[in-house]
C-alpha atoms as a PDB file:
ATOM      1  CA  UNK A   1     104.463 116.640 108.109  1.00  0.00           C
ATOM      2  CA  UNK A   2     102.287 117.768 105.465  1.00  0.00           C
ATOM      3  CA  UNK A   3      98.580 115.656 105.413  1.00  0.00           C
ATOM      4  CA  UNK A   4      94.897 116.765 105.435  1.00  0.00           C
ATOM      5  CA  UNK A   5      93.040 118.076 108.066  1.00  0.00           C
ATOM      6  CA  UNK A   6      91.034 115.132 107.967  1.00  0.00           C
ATOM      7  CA  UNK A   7      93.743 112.656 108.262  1.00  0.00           C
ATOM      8  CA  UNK A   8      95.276 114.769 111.404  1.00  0.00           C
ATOM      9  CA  UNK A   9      92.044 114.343 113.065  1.00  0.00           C
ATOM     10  CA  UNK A  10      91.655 110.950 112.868  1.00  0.00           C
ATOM     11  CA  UNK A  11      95.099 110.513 113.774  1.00  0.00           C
ATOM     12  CA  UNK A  12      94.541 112.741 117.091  1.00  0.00           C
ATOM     13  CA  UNK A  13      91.550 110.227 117.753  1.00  0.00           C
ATOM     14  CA  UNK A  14      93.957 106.958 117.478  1.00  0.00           C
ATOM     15  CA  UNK A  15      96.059 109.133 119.967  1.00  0.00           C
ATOM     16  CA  UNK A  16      92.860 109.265 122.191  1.00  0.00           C
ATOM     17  CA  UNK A  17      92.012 106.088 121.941  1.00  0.00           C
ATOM     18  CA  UNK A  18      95.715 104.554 123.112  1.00  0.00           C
ATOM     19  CA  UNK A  19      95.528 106.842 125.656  1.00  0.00           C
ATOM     20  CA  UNK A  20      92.304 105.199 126.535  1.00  0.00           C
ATOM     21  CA  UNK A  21      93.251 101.491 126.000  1.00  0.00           C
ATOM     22  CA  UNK A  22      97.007 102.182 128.154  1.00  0.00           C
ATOM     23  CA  UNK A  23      94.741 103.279 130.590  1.00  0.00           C
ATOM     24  CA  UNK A  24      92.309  99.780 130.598  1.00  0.00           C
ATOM     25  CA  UNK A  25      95.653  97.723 130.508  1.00  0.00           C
ATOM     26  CA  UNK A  26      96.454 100.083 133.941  1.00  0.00           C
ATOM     27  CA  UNK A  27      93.257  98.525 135.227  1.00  0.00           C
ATOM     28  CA  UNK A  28      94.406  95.206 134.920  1.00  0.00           C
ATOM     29  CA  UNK A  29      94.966  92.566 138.006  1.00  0.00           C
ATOM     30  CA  UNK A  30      98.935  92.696 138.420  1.00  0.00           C
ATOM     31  CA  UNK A  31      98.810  88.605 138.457  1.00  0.00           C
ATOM     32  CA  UNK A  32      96.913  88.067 135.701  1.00  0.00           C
ATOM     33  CA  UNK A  33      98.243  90.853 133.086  1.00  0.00           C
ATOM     34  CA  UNK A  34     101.507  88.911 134.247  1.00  0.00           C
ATOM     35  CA  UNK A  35      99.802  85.787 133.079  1.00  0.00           C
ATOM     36  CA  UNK A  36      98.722  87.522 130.247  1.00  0.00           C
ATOM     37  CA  UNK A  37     101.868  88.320 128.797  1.00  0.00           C
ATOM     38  CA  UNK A  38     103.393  84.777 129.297  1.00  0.00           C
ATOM     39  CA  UNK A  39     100.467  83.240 126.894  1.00  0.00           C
ATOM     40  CA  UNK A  40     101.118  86.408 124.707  1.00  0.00           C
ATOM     41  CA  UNK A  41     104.569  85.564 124.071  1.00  0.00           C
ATOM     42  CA  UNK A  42     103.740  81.768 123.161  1.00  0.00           C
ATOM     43  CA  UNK A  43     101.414  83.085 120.451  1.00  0.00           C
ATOM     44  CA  UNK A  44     104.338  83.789 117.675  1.00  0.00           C
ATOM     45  CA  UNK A  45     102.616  83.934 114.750  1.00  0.00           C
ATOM     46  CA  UNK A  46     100.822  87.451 115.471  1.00  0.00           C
ATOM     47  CA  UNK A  47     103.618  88.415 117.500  1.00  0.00           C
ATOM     48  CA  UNK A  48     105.625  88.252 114.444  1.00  0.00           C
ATOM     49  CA  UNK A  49     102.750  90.604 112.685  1.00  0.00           C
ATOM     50  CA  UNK A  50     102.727  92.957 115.365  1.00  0.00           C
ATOM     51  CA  UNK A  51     106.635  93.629 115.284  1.00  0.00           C
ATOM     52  CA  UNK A  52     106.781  93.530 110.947  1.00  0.00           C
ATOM     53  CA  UNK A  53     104.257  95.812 111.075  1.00  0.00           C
ATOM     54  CA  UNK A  54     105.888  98.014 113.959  1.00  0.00           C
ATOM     55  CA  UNK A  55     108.995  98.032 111.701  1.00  0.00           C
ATOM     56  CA  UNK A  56     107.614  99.678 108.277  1.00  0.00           C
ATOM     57  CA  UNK A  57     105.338 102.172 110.424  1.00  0.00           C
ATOM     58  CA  UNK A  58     102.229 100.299 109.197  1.00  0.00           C
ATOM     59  CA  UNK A  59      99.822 101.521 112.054  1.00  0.00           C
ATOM     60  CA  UNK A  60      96.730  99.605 110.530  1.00  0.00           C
ATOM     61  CA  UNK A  61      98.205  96.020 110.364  1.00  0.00           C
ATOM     62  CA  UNK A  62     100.118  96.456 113.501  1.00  0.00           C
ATOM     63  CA  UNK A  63      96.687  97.115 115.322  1.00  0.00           C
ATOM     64  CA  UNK A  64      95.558  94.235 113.246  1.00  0.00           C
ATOM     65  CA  UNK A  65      97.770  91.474 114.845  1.00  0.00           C
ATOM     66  CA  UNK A  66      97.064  93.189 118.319  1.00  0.00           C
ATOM     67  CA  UNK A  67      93.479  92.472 118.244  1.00  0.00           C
ATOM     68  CA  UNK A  68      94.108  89.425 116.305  1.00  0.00           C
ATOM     69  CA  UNK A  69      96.532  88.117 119.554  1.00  0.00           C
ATOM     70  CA  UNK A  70      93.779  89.805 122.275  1.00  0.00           C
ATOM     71  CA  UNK A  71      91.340  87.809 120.351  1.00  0.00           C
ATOM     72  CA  UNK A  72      93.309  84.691 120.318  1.00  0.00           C
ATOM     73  CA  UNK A  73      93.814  85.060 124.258  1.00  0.00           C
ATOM     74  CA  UNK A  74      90.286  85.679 125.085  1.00  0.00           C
ATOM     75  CA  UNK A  75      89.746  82.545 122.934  1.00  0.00           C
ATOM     76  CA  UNK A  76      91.950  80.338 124.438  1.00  0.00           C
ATOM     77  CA  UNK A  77      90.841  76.938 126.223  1.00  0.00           C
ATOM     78  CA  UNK A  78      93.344  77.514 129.592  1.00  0.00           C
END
């Protein structure tokens, strides 16, 4: 793959910073990243962003509807 130097930099700091957030969701209580993931499935309407996005390689949006369904979960009244 042919890009800038520029844009393979930045992509080796989105590689660092998965790394980095994989490691966080390691961190996580086993019982409630459990409970996370049930609420997570009920929220379909970023779900359904995440995984278009995931299926025409669109890194930015999919990232998008993650935070947007992290967001939604910290939000949420349970």
């Amino acid at each position: 793959m042919k890009i800038k130097i520029e844009s393979r930099m930045s992509l080796m700091k989105m590689r660092k910073l998965l790394v980095e957030f994989l490691e966080i969701c390691n961190g996580v209580n086993e019982q409630d990243f459990k409970t996370i993931v049930l609420a997570s499935q009920k929220d379909k309407k970023n779900i359904k962003g995440i995984l278009d996005n995931a299926l025409r390689g669109n890194l930015f949006m999919l990232v998008f509807f993650l935070r947007e369904l992290l967001e939604s979960l910290l939000n949420s009244s349970d």
